[in-house]
Protein backbone atom coordinates (compact mmCIF):
# COMPACT_ATOMS: atom_id res chain seq x y z
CA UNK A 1 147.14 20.00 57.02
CA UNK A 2 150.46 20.42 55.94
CA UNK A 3 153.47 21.61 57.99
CA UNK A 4 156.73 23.39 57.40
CA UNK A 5 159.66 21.29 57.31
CA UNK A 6 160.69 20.25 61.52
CA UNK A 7 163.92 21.18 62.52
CA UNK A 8 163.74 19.49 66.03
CA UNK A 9 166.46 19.92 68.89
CA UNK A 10 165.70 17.62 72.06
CA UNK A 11 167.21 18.73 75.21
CA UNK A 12 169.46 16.26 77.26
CA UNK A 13 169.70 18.60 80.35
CA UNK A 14 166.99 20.33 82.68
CA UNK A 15 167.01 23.01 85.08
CA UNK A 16 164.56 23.14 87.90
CA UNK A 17 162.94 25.87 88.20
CA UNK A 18 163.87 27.51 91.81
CA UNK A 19 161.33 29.29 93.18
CA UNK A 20 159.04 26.71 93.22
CA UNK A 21 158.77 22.89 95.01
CA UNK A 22 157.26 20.39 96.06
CA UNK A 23 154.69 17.44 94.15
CA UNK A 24 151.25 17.83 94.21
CA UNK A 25 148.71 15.30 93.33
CA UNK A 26 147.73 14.17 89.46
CA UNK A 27 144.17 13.27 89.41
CA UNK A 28 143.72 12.22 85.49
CA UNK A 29 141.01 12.69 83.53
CA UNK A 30 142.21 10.19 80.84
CA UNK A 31 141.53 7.19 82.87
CA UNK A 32 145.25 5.90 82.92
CA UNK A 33 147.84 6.68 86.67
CA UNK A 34 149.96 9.93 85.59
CA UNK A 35 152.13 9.50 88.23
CA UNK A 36 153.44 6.30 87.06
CA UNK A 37 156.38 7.88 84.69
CA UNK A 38 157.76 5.03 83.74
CA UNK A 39 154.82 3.02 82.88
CA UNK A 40 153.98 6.25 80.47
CA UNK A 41 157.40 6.45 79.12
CA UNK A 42 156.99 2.76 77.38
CA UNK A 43 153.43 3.19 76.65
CA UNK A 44 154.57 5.97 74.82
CA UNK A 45 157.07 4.32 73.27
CA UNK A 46 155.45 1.11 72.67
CA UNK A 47 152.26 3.36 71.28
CA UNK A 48 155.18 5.31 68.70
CA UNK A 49 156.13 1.48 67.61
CA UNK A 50 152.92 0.73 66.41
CA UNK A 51 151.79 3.99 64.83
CA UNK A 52 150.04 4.83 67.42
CA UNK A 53 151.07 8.18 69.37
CA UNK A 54 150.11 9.73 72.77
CA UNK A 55 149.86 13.18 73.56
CA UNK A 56 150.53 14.44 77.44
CA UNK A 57 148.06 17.59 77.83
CA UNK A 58 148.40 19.07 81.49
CA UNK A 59 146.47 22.19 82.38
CA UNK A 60 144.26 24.08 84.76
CA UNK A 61 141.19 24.68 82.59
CA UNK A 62 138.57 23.14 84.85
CA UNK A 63 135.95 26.13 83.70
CA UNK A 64 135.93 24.56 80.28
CA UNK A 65 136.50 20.59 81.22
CA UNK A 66 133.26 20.08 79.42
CA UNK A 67 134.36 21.61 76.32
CA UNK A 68 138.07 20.29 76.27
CA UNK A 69 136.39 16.90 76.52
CA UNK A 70 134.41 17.45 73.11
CA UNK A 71 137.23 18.72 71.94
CA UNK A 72 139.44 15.45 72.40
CA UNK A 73 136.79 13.60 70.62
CA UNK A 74 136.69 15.31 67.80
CA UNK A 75 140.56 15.45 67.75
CA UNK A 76 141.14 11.89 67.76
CA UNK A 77 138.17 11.30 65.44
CA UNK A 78 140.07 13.69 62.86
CA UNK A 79 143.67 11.73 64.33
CA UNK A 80 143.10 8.11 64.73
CA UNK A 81 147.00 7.53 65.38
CA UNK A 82 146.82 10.11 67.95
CA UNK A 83 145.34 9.15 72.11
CA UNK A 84 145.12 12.64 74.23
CA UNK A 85 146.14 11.80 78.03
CA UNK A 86 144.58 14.76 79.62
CA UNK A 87 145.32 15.86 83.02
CA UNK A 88 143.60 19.07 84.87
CA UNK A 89 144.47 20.10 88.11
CA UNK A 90 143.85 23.46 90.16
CA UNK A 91 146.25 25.99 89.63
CA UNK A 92 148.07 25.11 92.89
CA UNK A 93 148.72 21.68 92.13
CA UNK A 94 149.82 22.54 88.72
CA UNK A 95 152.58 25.03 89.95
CA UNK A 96 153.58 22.36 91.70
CA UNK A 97 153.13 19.23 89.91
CA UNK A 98 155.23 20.53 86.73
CA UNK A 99 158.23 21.43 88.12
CA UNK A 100 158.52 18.11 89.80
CA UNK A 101 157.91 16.05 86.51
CA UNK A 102 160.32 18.94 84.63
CA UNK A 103 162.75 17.70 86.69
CA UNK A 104 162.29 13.91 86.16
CA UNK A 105 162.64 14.36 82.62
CA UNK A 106 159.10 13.42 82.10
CA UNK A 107 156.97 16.41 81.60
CA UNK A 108 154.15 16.49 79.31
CA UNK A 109 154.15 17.44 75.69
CA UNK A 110 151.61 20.30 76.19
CA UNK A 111 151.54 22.62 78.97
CA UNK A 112 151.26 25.75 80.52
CA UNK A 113 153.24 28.70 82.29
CA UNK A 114 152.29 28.23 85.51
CA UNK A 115 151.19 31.33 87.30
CA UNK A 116 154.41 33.42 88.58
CA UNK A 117 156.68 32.59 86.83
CA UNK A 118 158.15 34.28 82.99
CA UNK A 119 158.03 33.24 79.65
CA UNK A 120 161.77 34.27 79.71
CA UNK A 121 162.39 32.19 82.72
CA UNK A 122 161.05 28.90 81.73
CA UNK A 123 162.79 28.73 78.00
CA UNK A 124 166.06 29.57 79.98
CA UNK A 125 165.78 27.05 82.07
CA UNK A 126 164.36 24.15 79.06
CA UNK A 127 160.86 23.84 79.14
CA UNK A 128 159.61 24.72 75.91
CA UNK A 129 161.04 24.94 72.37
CA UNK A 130 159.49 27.40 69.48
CA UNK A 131 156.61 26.65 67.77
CA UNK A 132 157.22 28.75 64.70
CA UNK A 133 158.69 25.40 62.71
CA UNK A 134 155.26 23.38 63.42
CA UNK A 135 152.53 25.37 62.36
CA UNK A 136 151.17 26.17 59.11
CA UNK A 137 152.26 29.84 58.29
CA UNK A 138 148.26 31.48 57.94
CA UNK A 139 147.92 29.71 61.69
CA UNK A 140 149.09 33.21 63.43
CA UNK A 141 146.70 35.22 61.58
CA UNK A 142 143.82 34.39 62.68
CA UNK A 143 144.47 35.53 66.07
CA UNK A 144 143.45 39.00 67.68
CA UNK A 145 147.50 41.10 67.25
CA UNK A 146 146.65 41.91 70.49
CA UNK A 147 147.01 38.48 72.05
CA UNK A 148 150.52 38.19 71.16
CA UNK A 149 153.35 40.41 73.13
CA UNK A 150 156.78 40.44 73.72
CA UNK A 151 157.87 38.39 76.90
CA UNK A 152 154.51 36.79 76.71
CA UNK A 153 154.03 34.64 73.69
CA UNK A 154 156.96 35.31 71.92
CA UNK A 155 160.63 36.02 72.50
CA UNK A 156 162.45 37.82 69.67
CA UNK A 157 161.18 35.97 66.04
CA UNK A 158 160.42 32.65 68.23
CA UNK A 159 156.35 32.23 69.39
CA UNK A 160 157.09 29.96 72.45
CA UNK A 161 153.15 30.06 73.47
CA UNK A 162 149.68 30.88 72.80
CA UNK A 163 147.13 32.30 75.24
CA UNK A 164 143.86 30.84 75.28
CA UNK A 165 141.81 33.95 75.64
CA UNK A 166 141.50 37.87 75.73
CA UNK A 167 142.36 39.13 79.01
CA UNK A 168 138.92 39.44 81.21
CA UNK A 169 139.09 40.51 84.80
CA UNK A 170 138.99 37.45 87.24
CA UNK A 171 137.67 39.09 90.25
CA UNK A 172 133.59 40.16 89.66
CA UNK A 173 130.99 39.36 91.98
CA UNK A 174 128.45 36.78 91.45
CA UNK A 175 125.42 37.19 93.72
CA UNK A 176 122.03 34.57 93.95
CA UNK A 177 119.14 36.17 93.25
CA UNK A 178 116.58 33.96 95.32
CA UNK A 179 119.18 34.37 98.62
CA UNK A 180 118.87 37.94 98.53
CA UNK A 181 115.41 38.19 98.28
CA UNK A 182 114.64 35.64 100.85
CA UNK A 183 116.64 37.77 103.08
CA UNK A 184 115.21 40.68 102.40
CA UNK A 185 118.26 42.23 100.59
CA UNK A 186 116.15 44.56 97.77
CA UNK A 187 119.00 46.32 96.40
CA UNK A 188 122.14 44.79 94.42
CA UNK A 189 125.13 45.89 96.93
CA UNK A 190 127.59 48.31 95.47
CA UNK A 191 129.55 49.85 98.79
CA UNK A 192 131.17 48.12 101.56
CA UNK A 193 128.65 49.22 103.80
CA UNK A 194 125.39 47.89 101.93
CA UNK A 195 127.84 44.82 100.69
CA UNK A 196 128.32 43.81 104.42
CA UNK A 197 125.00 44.25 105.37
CA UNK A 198 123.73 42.14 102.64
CA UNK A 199 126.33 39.54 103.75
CA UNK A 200 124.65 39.53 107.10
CA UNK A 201 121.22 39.43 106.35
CA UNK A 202 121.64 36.72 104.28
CA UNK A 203 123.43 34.76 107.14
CA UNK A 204 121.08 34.96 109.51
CA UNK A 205 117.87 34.26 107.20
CA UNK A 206 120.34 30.71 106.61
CA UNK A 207 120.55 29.67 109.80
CA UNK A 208 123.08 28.00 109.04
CA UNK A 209 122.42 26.77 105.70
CA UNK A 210 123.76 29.72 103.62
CA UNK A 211 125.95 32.40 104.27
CA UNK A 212 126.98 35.59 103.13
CA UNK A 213 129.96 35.30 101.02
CA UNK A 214 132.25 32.09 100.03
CA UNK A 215 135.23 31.53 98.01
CA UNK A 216 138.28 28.97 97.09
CA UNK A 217 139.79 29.94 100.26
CA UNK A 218 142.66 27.54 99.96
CA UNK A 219 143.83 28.76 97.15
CA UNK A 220 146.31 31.54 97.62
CA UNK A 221 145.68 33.04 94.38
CA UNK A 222 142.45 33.65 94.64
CA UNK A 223 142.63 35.44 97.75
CA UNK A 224 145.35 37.71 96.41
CA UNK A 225 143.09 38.81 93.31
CA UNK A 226 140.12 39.37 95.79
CA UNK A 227 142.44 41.41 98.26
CA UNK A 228 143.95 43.30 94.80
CA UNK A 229 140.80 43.93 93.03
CA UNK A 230 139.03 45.64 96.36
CA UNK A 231 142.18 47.84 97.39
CA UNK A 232 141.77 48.76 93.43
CA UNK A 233 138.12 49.12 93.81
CA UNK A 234 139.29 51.62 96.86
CA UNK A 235 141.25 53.85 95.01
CA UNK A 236 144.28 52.02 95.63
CA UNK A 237 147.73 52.13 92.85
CA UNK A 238 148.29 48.08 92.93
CA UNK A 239 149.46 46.19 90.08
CA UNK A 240 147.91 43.16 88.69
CA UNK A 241 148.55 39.44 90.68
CA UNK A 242 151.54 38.47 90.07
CA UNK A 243 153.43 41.99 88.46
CA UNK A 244 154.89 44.70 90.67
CA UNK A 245 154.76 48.35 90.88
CA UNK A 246 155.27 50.87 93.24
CA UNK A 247 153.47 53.71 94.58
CA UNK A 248 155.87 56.60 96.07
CA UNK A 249 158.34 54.51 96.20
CA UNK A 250 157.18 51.72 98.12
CA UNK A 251 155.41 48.59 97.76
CA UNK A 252 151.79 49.39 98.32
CA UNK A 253 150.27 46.93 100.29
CA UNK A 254 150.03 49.16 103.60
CA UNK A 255 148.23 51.82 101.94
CA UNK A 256 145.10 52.99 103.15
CA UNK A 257 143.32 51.29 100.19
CA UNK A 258 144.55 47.89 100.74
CA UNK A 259 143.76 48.52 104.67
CA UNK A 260 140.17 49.07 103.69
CA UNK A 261 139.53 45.70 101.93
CA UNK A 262 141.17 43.80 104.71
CA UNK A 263 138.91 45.34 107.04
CA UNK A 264 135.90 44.57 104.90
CA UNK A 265 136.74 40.81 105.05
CA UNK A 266 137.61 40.93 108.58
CA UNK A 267 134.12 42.73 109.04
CA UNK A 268 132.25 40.05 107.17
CA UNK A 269 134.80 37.33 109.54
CA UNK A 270 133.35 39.14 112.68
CA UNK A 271 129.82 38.99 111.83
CA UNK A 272 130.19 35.26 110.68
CA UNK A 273 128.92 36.31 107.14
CA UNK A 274 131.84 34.23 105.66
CA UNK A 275 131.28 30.05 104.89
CA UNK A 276 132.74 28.06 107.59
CA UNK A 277 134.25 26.08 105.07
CA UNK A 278 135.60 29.17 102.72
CA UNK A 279 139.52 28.23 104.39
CA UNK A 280 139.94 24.77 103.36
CA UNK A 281 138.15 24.34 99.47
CA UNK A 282 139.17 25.34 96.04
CA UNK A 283 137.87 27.89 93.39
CA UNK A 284 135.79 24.45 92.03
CA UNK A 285 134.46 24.08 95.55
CA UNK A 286 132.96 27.46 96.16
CA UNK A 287 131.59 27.28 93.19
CA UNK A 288 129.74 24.41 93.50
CA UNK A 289 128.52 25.18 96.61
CA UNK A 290 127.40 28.77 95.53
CA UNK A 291 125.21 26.61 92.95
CA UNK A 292 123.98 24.84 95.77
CA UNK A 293 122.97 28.22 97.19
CA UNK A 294 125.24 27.91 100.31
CA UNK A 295 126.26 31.94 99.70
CA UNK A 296 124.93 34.61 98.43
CA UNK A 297 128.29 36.18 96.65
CA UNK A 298 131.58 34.71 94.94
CA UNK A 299 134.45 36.39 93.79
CA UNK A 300 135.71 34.63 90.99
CA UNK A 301 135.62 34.96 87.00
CA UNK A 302 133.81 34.37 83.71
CA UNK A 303 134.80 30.33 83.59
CA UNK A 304 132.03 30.38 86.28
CA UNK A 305 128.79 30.87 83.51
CA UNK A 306 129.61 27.75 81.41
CA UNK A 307 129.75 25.57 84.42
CA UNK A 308 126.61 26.49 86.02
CA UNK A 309 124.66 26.69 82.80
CA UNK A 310 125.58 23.27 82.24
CA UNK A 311 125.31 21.67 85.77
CA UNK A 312 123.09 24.27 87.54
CA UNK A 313 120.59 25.67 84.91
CA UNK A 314 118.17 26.40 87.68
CA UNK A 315 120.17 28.63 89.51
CA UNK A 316 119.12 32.05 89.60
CA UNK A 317 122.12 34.53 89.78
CA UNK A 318 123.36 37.96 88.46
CA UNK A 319 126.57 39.90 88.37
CA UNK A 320 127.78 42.93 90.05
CA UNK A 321 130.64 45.02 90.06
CA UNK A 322 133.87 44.58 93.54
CA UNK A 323 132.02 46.66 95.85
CA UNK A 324 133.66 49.92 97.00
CA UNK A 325 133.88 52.22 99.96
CA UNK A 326 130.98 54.26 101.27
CA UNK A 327 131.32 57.88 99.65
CA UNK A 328 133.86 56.82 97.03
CA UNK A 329 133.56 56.93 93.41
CA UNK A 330 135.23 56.52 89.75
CA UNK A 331 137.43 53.84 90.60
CA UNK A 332 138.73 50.92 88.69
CA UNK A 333 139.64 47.20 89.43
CA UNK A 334 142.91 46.59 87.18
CA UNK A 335 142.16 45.05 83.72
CA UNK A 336 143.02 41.94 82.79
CA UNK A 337 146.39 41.24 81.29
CA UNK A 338 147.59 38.89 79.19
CA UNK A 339 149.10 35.93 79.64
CA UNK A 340 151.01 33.16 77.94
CA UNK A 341 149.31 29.82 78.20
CA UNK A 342 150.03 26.76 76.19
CA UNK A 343 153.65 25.58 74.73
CA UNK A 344 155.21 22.56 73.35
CA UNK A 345 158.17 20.74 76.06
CA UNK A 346 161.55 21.18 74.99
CA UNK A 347 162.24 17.29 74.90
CA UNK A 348 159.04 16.17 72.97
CA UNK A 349 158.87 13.13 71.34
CA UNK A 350 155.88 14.54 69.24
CA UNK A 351 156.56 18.37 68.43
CA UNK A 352 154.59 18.16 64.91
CA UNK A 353 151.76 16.16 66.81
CA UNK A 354 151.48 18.64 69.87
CA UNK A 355 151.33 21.59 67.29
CA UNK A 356 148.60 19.94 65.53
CA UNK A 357 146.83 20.17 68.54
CA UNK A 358 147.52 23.65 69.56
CA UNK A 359 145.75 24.60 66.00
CA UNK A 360 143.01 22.55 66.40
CA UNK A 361 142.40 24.19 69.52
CA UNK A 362 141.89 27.15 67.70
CA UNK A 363 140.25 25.86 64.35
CA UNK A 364 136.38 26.70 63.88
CA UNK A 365 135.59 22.63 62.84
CA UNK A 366 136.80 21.32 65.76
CA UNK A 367 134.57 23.75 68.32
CA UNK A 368 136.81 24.68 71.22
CA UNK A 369 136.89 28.17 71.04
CA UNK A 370 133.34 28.75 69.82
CA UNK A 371 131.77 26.23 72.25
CA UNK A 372 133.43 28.32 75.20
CA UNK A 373 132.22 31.43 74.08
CA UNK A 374 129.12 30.15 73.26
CA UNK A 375 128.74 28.64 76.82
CA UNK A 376 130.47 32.01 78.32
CA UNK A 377 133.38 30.02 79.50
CA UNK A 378 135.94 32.77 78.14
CA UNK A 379 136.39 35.63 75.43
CA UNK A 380 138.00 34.10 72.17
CA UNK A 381 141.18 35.31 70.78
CA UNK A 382 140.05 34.70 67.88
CA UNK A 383 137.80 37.66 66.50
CA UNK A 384 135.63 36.30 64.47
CA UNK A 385 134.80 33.32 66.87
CA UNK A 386 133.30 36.01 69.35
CA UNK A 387 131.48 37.94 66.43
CA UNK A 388 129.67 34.94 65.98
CA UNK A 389 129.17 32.74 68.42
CA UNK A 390 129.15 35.61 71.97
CA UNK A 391 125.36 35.04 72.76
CA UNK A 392 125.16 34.24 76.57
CA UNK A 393 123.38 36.69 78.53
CA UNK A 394 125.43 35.92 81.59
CA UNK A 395 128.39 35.77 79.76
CA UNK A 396 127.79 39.36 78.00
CA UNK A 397 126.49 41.00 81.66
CA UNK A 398 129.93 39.78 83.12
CA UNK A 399 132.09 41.13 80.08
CA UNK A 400 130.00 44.53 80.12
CA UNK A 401 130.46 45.18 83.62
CA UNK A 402 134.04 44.27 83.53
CA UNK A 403 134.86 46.33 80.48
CA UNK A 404 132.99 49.27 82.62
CA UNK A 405 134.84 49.03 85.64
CA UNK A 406 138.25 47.95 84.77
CA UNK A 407 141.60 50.05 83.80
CA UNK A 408 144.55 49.13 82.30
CA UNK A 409 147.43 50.19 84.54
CA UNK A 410 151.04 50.26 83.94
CA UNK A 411 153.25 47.21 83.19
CA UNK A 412 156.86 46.50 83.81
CA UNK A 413 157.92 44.67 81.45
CA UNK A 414 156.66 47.31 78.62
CA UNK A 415 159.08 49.67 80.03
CA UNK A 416 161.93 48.38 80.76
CA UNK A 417 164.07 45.69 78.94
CA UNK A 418 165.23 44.13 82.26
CA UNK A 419 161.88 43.47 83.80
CA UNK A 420 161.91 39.53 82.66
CA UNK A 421 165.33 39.57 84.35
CA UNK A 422 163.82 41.59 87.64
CA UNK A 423 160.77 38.98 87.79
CA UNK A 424 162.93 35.86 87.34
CA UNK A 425 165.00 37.19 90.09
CA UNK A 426 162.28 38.80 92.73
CA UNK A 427 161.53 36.40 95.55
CA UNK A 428 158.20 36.60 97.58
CA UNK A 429 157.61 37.91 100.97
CA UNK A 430 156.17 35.88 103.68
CA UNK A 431 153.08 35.98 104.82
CA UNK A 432 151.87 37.09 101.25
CA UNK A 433 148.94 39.10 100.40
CA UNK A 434 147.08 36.11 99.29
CA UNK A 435 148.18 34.15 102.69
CA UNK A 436 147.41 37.05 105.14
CA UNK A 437 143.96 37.43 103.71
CA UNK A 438 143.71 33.16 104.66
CA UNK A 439 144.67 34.30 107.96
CA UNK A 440 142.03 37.09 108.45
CA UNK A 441 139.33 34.27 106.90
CA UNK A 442 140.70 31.81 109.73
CA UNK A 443 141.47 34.22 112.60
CA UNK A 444 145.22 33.23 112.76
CA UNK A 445 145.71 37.47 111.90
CA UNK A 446 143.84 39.68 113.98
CA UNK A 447 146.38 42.72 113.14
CA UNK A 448 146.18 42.61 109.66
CA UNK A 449 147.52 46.13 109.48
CA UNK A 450 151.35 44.75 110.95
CA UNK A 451 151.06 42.13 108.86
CA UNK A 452 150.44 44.92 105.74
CA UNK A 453 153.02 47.08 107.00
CA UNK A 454 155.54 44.28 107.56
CA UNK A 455 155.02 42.76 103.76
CA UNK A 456 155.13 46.55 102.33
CA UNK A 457 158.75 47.19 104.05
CA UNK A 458 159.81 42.97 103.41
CA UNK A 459 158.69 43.63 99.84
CA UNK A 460 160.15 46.77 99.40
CA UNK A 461 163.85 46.34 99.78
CA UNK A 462 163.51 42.68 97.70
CA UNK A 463 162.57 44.94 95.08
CA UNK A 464 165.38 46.74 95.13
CA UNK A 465 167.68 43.72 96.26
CA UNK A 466 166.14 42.52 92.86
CA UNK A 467 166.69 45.49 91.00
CA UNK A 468 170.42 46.05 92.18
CA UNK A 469 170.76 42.30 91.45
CA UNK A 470 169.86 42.68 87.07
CA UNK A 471 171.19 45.90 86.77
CA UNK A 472 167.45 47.42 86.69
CA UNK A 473 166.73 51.38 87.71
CA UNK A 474 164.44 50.91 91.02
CA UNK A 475 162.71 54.22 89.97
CA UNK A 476 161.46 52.37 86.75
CA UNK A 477 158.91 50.68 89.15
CA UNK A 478 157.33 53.87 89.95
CA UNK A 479 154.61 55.42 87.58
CA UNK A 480 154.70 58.89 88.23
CA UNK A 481 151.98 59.77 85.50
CA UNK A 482 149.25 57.41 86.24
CA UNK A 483 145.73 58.00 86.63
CA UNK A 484 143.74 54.89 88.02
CA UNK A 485 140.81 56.20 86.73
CA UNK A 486 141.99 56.20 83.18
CA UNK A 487 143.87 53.53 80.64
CA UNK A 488 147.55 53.67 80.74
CA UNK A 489 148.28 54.31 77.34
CA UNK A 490 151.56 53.94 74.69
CA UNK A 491 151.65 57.87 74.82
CA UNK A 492 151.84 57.66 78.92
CA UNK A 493 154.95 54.85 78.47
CA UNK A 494 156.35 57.61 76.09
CA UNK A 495 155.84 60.00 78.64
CA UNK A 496 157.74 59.05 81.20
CA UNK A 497 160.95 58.46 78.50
């Protein structure tokens, strides 16, 4: 495959990024101790001496691990003087994991944004260089136009990242079949009401054994798109995890809508319909145990169908839409937005290697991409991989319902040239969203609505400390002309102008 000519530029300086700290653990899936720098630094070295390269891949993708690991094969099949060192962590670990070997100087050669924090933000501060220079020039067309944007994948004429997939909602329920019948549940839940009363039937029938509802508690992240996607669900103006909007002029996490979905889960917390052990596992861990038929529902996304048709073929489960409240109807969960994913580390030793391997990621004869839609892991940015190759029934009943019941709402950074700026400079509120919902789940919160009301006013004036801080128009957080029930549309952005 040939290249255009490499103009590389290796950074001698790093910036650590300073909203986020700590080091997390690095359990590696390529058999060799990732936390042993050093050691990697002169295998690398010693490898590059010989001919022999390695290539650092860090990432989150656990719902395609299967997939990623046919994928190495081939790739070092087609690249004999190339060894993938593949490391996948939960999103939590990798937030924190990065920054720490960022700031050693040591990261990996492929990686991506963790969750939070801005395209914008991470080339300022070193840790990724363009990719335009390393891939062949028909590479980019291939790809859906709309998986590329502006302060997402690219910056300017430089394509810092690409995203892995078309933005899919993250936040559908998934519901066993056999559970609900046993209990005597005959209808698929679609209120609060009949949701929480399924949750309870369910419990008791278990006796212990299986419960009404279970999730990746300890991740903070997924609470925060469960609490999001049912004040949504609700009627409620929120933005998407992660962005920020405001609804008359405040930050809307006290709003009746938002109040409602706390006191769902505190509902299903007071009849016990929640798993005992829902606090202290991962997204991974629920889901395993929901395959195990420990719970009836789980809130999580699509990556969910590959994994249990591979591991749990025998498990008999459906999908249904966030639940809403009694009497309410034609409302939306927010769509899915997208995201950037992987780029290439500013200070590389192999920048023409790692781009090799961001194209074969995306090249029909080495499988990824069809092999995850194929197994319903995800929704291909590449068009005519999901033309060909979209043929799981799960898969297709979980992209139906979430193309059904899903709205794209407003975004920031589309309307105003100082929203990267804004977002680098925002700081969160404590207890969070995500982290009030833990405490609901583990009875540390029993007034969940002063908790709400005290992260709506906290939140409130840091977004306009923020705002005052870049120069940004507070009012440009505020949509005054949009419909939840509808897309937010060019025209509506052009609107408000």
């Amino acid at each position: 495959m040939k290249l255009k000519k490499i103009g590389a530029v290796l950074m001698t300086t790093m910036m650590l990024f300073s909203t986020v700290a700590g080091c997390g653990a690095m359990p590696s899936t390529g058999g060799s101790d990732t936390e042993t720098t050093g050691a990697n630094n002169a295998a690398q070295e010693e490898n590059s001496d010989n001919g022999q390269i390695t290539l650092r891949v860090v990432d989150w993708s656990d719902g395609s691990a299967t997939q990623r690991q046919e994928f190495h094969k081939k790739f070092e099949e087609a690249h004999p003087n190339i060894k993938i060192e593949y490391t996948m962590l939960t999103v939590d670990q990798f937030k924190n994991t990065i920054v720490t070997m960022i700031k050693s100087g040591d990261g990996p050669d492929l990686f991506p944004i963790p969750v939070g924090l801005t395209l914008d933000t991470a080339v300022a501060e070193g840790w990724f260089q363009p990719i335009n220079d390393y891939v062949t020039e028909d590479f980019r067309s291939k790809f859906d136009p709309a998986s590329f944007a502006e302060g997402v994948t690219d910056i300017g004429d430089d394509w810092y990242t690409v995203t892995e997939q078309m933005p899919v909602i993250q936040c559908l329920f998934f519901y066993n079949k056999d559970l609900l019948q046993q209990a005597g549940v005959t209808k698929v839940p679609s209120t609060y009401s009949e949701f929480r009363e399924a949750c309870k039937k369910v419990t008791e029938a278990g006796k212990g054994n299986a419960y009404g509802l279970i999730d990746g508690g300890k991740q903070m992240n997924r609470m925060d798109v469960m609490a999001r996607s049912l004040a949504a669900a609700a009627g409620g103006k929120i933005a998407a995890t992660q962005k920020v909007l405001t609804d008359n002029g405040v930050a809307p996490y006290d709003s009746t809508a938002m109040r409602e979905a706390m006191g769902l889960i505190k509902g299903l917390v007071d009849d016990g319909s929640i798993h005992p052990d829902t606090i202290n596992i991962s997204a991974p861990e629920a889901r395993e145990l929901f395959a195990q038929g420990q719970a009836a529902f789980l809130c999580q996304g699509m990556w969910c169908v590959s994994q249990w048709d591979a591991n749990n073929p025998g498990l008999n489960y459906g999908v249904m839409a966030v639940p809403v409240p009694d009497g309410t109807s034609n409302t939306y969960v927010q769509a899915g937005e997208l995201s950037p994913w992987m780029g290439i580390y500013k200070q590389s030793k192999h920048p023409k290697e790692a781009a090799e391997y961001l194209m074969a990621l995306y090249d029909e004869d080495f499988g990824y991409q069809q092999s995850n839609v194929e197994s319903g892991s995800f929704v291909s940015c590449i068009p005519e991989i999901n033309e060909k190759y979209m043929t799981n029934e799960h898969m297709k009943e979980y992209y139906t319902i979430a193309q059904e019941t899903s709205k794209v709402v407003p975004t920031l950074v589309k309307r105003d040239e100082k929203a990267n700026s804004f977002y680098a400079e925002v700081k969160d509120v404590q207890p969070s969203l995500g982290a009030i919902v833990q405490g609901i789940i583990a009875k540390s919160i029993t007034d969940y609505d002063g908790s709400l009301k005290t992260l709506a006013d906290g939140t409130t004036t840091e977004w306009k400390r923020a705002c005052e801080a870049v120069g940004m128009d507070y009012n440009s957080l505020e949509f005054s002309n949009w419909d939840p029930t509808k897309d937010y549309t060019d025209a509506d952005y052009a609107a408000l102008k």
